[in-house]
Protein backbone atom coordinates (compact mmCIF):
# COMPACT_ATOMS: atom_id res chain seq x y z
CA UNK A 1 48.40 -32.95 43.30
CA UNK A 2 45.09 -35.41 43.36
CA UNK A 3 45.17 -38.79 45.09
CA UNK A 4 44.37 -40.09 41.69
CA UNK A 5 47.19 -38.15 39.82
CA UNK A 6 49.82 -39.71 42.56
CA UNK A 7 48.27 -43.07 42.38
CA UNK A 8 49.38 -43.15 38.69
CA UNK A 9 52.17 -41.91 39.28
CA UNK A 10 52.99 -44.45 41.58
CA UNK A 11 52.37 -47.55 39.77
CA UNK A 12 53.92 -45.55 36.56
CA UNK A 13 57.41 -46.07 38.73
CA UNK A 14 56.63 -49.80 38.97
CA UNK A 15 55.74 -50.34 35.32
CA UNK A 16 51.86 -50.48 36.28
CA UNK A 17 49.75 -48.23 34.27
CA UNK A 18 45.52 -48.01 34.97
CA UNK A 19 43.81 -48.29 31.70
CA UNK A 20 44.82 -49.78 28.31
CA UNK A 21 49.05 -49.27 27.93
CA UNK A 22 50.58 -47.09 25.50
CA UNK A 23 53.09 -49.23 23.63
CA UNK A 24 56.86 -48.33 23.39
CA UNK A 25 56.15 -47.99 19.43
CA UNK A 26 53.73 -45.36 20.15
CA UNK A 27 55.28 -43.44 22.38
CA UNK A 28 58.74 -43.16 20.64
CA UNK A 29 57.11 -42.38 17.71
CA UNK A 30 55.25 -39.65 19.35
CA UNK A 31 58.29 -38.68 20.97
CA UNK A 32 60.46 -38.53 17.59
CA UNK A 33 57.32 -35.95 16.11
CA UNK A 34 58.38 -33.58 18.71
CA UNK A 35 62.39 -33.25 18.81
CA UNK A 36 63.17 -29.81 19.12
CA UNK A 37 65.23 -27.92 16.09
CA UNK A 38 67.35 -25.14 15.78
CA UNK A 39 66.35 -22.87 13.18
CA UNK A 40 68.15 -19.76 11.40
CA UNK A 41 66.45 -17.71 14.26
CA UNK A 42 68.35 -17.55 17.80
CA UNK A 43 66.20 -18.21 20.32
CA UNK A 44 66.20 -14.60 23.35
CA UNK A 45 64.79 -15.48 26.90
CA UNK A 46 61.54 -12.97 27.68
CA UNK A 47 60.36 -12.42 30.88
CA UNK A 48 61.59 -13.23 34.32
CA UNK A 49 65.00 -14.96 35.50
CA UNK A 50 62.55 -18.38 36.50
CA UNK A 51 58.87 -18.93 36.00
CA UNK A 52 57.73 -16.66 33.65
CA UNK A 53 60.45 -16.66 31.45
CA UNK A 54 60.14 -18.24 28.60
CA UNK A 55 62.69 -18.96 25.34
CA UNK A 56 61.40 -17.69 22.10
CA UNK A 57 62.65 -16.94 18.40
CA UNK A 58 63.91 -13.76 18.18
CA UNK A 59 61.73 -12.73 15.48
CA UNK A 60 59.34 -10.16 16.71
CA UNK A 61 59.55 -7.71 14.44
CA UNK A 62 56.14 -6.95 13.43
CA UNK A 63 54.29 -9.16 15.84
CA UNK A 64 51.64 -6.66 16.62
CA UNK A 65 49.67 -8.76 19.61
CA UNK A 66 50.43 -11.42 22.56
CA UNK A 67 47.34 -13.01 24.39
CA UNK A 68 48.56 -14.24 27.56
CA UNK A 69 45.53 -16.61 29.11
CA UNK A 70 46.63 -17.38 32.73
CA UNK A 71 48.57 -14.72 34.34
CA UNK A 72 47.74 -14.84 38.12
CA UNK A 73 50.55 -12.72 39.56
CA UNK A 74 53.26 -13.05 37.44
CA UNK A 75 52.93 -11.03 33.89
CA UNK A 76 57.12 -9.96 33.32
CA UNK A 77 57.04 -11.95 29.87
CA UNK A 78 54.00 -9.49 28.65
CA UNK A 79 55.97 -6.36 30.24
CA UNK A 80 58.77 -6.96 28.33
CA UNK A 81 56.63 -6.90 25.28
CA UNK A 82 54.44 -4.58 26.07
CA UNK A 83 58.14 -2.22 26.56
CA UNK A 84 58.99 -3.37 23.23
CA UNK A 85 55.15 -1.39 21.62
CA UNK A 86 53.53 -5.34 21.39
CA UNK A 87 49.81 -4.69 22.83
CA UNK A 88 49.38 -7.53 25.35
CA UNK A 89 46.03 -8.87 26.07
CA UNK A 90 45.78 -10.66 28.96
CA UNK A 91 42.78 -13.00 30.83
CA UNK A 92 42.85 -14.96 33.74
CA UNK A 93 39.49 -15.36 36.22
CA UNK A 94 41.31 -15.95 39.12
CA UNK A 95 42.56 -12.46 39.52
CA UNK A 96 40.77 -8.86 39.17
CA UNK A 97 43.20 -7.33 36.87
CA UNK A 98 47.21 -7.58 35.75
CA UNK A 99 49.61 -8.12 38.28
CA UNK A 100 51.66 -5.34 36.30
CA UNK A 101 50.35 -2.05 34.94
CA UNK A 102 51.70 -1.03 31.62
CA UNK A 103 49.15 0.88 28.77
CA UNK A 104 50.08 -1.51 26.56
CA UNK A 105 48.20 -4.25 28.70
CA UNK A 106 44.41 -5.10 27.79
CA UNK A 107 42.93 -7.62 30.87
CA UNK A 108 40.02 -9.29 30.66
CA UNK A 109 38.40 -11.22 33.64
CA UNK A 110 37.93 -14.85 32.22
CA UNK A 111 39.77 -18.05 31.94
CA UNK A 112 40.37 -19.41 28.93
CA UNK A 113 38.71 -22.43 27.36
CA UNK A 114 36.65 -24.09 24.71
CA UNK A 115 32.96 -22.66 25.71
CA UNK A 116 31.90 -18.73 25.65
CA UNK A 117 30.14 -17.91 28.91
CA UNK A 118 30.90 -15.13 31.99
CA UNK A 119 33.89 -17.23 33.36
CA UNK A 120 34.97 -18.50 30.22
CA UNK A 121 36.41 -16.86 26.45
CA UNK A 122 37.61 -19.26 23.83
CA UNK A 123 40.36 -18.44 21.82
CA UNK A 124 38.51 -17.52 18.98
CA UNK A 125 35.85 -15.19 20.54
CA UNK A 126 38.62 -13.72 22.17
CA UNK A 127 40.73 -13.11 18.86
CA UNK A 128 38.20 -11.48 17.02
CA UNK A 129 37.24 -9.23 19.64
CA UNK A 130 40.21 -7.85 20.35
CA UNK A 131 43.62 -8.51 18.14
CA UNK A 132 44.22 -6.01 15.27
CA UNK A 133 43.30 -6.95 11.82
CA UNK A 134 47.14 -6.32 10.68
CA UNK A 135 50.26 -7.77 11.68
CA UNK A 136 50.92 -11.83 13.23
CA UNK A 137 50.19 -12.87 16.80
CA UNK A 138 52.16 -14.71 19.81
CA UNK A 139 50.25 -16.80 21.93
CA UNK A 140 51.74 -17.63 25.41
CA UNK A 141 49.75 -19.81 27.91
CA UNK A 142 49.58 -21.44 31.13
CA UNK A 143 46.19 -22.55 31.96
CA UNK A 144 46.51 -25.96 34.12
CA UNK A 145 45.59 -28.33 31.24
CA UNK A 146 43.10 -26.29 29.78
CA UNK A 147 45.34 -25.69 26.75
CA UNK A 148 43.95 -29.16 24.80
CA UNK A 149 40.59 -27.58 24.95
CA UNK A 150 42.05 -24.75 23.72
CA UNK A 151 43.75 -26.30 20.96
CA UNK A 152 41.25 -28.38 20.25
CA UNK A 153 38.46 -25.66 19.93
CA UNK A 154 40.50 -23.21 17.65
CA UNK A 155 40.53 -23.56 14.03
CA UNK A 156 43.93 -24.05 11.61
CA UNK A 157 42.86 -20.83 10.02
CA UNK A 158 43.40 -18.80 13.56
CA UNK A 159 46.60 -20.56 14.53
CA UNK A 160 47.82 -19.99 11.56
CA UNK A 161 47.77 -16.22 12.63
CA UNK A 162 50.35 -16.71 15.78
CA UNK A 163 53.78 -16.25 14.31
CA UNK A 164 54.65 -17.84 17.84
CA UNK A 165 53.12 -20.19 20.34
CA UNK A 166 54.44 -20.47 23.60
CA UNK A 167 52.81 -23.38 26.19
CA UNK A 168 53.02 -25.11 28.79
CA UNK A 169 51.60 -28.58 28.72
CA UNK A 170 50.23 -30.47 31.78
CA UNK A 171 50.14 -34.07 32.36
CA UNK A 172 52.23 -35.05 29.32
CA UNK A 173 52.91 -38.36 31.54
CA UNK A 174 49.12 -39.26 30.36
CA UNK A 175 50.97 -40.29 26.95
CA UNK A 176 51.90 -44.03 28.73
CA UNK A 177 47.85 -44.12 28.78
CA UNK A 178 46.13 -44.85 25.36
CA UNK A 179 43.43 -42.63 25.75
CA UNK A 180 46.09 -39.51 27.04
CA UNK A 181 48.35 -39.91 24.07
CA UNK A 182 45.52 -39.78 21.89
CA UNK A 183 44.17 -36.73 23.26
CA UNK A 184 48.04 -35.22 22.98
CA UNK A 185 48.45 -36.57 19.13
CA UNK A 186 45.43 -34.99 18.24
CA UNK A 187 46.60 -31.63 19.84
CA UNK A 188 49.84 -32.09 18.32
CA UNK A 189 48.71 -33.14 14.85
CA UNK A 190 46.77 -29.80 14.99
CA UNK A 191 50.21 -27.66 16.11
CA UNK A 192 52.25 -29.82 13.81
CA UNK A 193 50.47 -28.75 10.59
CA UNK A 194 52.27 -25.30 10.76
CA UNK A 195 54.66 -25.09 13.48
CA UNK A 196 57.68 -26.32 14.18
CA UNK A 197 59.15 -27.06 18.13
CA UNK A 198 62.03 -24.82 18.37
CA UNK A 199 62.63 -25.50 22.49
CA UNK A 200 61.18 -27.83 25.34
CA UNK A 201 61.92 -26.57 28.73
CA UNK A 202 60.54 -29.32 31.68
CA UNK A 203 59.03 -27.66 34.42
CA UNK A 204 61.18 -28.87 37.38
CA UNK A 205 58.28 -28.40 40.05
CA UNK A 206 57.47 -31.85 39.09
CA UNK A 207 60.10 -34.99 38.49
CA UNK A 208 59.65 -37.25 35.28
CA UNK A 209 57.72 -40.05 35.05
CA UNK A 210 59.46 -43.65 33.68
CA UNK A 211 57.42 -46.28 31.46
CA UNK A 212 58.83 -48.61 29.08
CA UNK A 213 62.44 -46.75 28.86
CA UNK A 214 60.68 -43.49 28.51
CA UNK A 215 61.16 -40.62 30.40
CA UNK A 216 58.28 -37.90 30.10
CA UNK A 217 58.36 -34.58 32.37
CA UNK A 218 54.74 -34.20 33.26
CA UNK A 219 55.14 -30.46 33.06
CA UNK A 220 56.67 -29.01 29.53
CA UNK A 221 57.36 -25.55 28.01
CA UNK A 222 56.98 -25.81 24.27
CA UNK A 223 57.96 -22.89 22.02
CA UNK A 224 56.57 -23.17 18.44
CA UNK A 225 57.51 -21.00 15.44
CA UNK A 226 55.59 -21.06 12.24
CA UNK A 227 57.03 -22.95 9.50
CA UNK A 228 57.12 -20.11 7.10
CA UNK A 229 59.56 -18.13 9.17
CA UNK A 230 61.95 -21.20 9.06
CA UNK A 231 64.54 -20.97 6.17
CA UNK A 232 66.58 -23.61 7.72
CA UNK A 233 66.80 -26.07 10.78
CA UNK A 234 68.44 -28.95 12.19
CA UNK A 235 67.89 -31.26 15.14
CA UNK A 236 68.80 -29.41 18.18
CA UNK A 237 71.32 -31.79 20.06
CA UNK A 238 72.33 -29.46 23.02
CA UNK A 239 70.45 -29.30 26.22
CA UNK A 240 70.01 -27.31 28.34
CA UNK A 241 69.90 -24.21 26.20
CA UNK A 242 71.90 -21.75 27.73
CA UNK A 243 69.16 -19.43 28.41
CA UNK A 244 67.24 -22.33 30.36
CA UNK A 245 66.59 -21.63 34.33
CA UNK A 246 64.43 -23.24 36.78
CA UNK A 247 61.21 -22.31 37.41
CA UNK A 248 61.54 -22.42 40.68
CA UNK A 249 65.27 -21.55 41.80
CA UNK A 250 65.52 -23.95 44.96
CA UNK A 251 65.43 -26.42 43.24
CA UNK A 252 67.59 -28.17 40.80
CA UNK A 253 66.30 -28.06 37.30
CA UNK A 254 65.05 -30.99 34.96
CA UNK A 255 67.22 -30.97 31.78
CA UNK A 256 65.05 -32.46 28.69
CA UNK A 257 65.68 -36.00 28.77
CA UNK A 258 67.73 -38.01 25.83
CA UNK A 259 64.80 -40.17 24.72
CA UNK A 260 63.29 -36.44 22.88
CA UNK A 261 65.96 -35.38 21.64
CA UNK A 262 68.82 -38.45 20.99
């Protein structure tokens, strides 16, 4: 963690924010945007027992693709797909080639972002290049923040082809800071358009930040399903899901607070 980042978080605790506040207006409504909901499709934990398991819809069927940006050494959420005949195609620059071998994986030496150059792919050159012209997507990433850019670079048209999006989000305690809860509406307003939250997870490597009665992880797992796979869904009220574990075992894990879901 920065100085800068710990500064923040620092005065954050104290009700001092640098910058122009977010008000408690903006943030609830923000906050109210993004309550999770149960759907008619159970949601099946992929992956490992902790980080790198994630909850998704069990509606796979037919998915013919994942592209996992950001694997580093931990790719049991694309094995398990790649065991159930889903093609995984995964990128990461950090590391020479899948932690995991599996002929089902496709790994290409790049991060992820919103430019097209020999470190970096965007989503859509990536896409094109390599997902099959039949069949929906699933789009799981971890990418340390990069994943606004990424958002932010891809059209509606291409999103629109993930069946399911699976993401962590850095930072989200930016949202007490005008200028960071624009940049998340804006991602979110993009998302929202065809995709429904169906689970937050907090990442409990970090503890939530406080502001104005609002609790924000600064680390969140969002699962999204697209809308047209919904044929009913209601407020989830129950947290944690069942399925929910820590990322990292040792420590005790951060349910989603009431203020996202109350």
């Amino acid at each position: 963690m920065g100085l800068r980042t710990e500064i923040r978080k620092l005065l954050r605790e104290i009700n001092l924010i640098i910058g122009r506040n977010s008000s408690a207006d903006e943030i609830g409504a923000l906050l109210k945007r993004l309550k999770p909901q149960t759907t008619n499709i159970p949601l099946i934990r992929i992956g490992g027992k902790n980080d790198g398991g994630y909850l998704v819809p069990d509606d796979l069927q037919g998915i013919s693709a994942c592209f996992s940006p950001g694997v580093s050494n931990i790719a049991e959420f694309e094995f398990n797909l790649a065991e159930r005949g889903i093609k995984c195609f995964l990128a990461d620059f950090s590391v020479d080639r899948a932690p995991l071998e599996h002929e089902n994986f496709y790994f290409t030496k790049k991060f992820l972002g919103s430019v097209e150059n020999d470190i970096f792919t965007t989503l859509s050159e990536w896409t094109k290049n390599s997902a099959p012209e039949q069949g929906d997507l699933l789009l799981q990433m971890d990418i340390e923040g990069a994943e606004y850019n990424v958002f932010h670079e891809a059209s509606g048209d291409l999103l629109k082809r993930f069946r399911i999006i699976v993401a962590e989000f850095h930072s989200f305690d930016m949202v007490f800071e005008k200028n960071g809860l624009r940049l998340i509406e804006a991602t979110f307003d993009k998302i929202l358009k065809e995709f429904e939250v169906v689970h937050i997870h907090p990442n409990n490597s970090r503890k939530p930040s406080r502001f104005k009665g609002y609790e924000v992880p600064p680390l969140l797992e969002f699962t999204f399903l697209r809308r047209d796979r919904i044929s009913s869904c209601s407020p989830t009220k129950n947290f944690p899901h069942p399925l929910d574990a820590p990322n990292l075992p040792k420590k005790s894990d951060v349910s989603l607070p009431q203020c996202w879901h109350k």
